[in-house]
Protein backbone atom coordinates (compact mmCIF):
# COMPACT_ATOMS: atom_id res chain seq x y z
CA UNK A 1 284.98 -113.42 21.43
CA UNK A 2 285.25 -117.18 22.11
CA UNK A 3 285.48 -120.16 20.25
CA UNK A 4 281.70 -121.23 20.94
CA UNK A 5 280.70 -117.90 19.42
CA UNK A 6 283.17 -117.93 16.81
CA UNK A 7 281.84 -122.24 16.04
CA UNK A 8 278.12 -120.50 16.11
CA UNK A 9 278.57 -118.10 13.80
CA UNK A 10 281.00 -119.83 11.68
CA UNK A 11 277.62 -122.34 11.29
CA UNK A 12 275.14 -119.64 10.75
CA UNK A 13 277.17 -118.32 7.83
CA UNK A 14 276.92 -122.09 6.21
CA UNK A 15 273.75 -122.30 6.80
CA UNK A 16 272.74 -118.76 5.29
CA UNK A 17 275.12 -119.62 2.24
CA UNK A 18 273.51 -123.09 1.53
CA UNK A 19 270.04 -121.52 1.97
CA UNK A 20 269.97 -118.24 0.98
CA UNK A 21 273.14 -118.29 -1.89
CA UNK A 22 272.28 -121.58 -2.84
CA UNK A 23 275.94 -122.55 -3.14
CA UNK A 24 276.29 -125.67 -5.30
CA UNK A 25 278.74 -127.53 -2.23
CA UNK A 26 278.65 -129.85 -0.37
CA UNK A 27 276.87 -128.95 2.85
CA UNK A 28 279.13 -130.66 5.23
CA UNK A 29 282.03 -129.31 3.56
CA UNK A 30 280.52 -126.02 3.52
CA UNK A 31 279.79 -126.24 7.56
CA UNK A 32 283.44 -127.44 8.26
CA UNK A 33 284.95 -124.82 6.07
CA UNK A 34 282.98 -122.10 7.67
CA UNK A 35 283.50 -123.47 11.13
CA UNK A 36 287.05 -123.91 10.08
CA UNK A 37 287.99 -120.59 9.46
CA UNK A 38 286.01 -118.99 11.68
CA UNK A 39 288.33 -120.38 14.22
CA UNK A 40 291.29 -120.68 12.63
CA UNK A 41 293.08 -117.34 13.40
CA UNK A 42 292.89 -118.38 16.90
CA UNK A 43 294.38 -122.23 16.63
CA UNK A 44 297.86 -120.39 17.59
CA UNK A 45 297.04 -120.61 21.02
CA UNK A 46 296.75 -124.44 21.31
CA UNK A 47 299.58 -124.51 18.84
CA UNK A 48 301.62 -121.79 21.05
CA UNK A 49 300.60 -123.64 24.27
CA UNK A 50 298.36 -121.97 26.29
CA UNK A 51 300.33 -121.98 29.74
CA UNK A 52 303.82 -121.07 28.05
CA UNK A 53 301.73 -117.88 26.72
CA UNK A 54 300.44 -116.89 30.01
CA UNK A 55 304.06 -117.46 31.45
CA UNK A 56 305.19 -114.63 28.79
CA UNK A 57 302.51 -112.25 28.49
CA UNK A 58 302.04 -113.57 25.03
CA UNK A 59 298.64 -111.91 23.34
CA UNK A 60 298.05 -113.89 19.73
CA UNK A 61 296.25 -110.84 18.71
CA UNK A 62 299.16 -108.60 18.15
CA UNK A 63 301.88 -111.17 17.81
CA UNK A 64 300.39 -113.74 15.68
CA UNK A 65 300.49 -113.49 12.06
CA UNK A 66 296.98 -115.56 12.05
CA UNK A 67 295.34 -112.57 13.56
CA UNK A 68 296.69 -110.22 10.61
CA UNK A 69 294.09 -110.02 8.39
CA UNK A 70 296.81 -108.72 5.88
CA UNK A 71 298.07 -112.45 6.17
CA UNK A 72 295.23 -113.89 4.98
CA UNK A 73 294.38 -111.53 1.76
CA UNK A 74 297.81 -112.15 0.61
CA UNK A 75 297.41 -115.83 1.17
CA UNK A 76 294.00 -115.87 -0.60
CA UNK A 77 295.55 -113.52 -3.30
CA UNK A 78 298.55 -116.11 -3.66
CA UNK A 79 296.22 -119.08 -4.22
CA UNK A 80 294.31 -117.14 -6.65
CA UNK A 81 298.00 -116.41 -8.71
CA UNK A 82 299.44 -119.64 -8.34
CA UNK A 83 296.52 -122.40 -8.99
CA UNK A 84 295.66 -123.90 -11.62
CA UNK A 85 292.56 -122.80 -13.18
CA UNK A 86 290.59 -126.13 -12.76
CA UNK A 87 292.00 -126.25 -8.82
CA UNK A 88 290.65 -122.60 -8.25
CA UNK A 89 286.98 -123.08 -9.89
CA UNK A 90 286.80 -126.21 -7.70
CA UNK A 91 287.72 -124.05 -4.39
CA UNK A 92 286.52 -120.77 -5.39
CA UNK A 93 282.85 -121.06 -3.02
CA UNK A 94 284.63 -122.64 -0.53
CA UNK A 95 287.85 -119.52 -0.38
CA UNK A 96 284.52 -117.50 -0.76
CA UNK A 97 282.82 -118.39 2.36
CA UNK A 98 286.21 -118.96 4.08
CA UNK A 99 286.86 -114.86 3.55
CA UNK A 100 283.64 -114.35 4.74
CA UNK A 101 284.28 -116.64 8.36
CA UNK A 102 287.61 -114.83 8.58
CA UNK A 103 286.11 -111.65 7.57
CA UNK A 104 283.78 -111.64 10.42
CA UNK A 105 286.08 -113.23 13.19
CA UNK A 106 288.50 -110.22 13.15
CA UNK A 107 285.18 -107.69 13.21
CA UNK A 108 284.49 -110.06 16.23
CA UNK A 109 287.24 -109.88 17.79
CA UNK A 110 287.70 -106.01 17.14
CA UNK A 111 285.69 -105.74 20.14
CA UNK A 112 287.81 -106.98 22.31
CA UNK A 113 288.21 -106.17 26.50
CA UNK A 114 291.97 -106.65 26.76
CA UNK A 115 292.89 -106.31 23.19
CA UNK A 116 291.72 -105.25 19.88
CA UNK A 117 292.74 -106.16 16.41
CA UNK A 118 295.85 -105.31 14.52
CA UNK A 119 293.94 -104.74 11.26
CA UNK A 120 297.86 -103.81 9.34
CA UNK A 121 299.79 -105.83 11.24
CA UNK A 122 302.38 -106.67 10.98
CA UNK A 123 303.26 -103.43 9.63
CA UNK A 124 301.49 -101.22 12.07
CA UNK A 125 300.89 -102.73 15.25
CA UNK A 126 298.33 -100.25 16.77
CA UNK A 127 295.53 -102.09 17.98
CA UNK A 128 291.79 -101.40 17.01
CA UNK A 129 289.09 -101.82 19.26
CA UNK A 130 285.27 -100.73 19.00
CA UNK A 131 284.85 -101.41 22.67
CA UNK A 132 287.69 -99.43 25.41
CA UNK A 133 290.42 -102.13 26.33
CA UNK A 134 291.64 -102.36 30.13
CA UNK A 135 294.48 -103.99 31.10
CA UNK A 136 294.69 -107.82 30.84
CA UNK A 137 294.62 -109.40 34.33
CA UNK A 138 297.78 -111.28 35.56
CA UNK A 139 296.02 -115.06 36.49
CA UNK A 140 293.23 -116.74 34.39
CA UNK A 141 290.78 -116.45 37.12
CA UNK A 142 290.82 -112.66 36.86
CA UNK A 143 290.93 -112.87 33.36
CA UNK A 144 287.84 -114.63 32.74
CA UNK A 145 286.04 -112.32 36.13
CA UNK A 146 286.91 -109.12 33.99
CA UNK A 147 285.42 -110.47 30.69
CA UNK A 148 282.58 -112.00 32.18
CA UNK A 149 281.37 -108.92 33.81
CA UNK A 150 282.16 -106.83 30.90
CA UNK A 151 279.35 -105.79 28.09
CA UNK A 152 281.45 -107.34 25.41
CA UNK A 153 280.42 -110.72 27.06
CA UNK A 154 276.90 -110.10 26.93
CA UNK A 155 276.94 -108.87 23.65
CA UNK A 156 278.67 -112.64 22.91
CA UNK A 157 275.80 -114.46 24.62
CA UNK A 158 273.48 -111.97 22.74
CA UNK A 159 275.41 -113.25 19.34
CA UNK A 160 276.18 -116.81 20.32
CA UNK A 161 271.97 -117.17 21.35
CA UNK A 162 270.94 -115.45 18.06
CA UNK A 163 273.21 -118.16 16.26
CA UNK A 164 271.47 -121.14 18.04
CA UNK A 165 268.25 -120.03 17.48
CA UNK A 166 268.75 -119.47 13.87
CA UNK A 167 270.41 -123.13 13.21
CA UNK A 168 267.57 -124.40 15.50
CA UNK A 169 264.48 -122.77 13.85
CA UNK A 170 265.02 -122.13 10.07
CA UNK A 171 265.80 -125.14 7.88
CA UNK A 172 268.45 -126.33 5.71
């Protein structure tokens, strides 16, 4: 999926936790967080440099430790041993709806064209698709051909136009 998608839904799931959990946050703090995280297992590419990982065939999906959801439960389970009590009831909606935006990026991205998710990674490096992977294309104009014409892409549009709607129509 990408990053408009991932923004969209990243919003929808602030706006259904303000509205229909009635999270006692700060709304814009809830949006960014959810927004946040919803992209954040895919800020290794700007950080990796986008060109230098089409010049090696990099694919953040199986090489990154951001895309290992394993990463982030031992991260989250970390924070939850280590902080102080009064610093964990003060973060504890916002690692809430954070696991949630991560949570739903990797099913996201499970159904992937040219790569799935490494749900054990690092440990086992088989990736998991719900869609049939091809091979990834050589240049970025192929690249982008293959996943537009694929039904992963509509399914996005299908997603990312469902999210719009529902920021649009039902209010905060």
């Amino acid at each position: 999926m990408t990053t408009l998608t991932h923004i969209a839904v990243g919003a929808m799931i602030a706006k259904a936790a303000l509205t229909g959990h009635k999270i006692e946050a700060d709304p814009a703090v809830v949006y960014g967080v959810t927004i946040f995280f919803s992209n954040i297992p895919d800020m290794d590419i700007p950080l990796f440099g986008i060109r230098r990982a089409i010049a090696l065939k990099w694919n953040h999906r199986i090489q990154s430790f951001f895309h290992f959801p394993l990463f982030w439960i031992i991260l989250y389970l970390i924070v939850e041993t280590l902080a102080p009590l009064n610093i964990r009831q003060t973060i504890e909606p916002y690692m809430t709806i954070a696991l949630v935006s991560l949570g739903i990026h990797f099913l996201m991205d499970t159904t992937g064209v040219h790569s799935g998710i490494c749900w054990f990674g690092p440990f086992i490096k088989k990736q998991f698709s719900f869609t049939r992977l091809i091979n990834r294309p050589e240049t970025i104009g192929t690249f982008v051909l293959t996943y537009c014409k694929s039904a992963v892409f509509k399914v996005e549009m299908l997603i990312w136009t469902g999210c719009v709607i529902y920021l649009l129509i039902k209010p905060v």
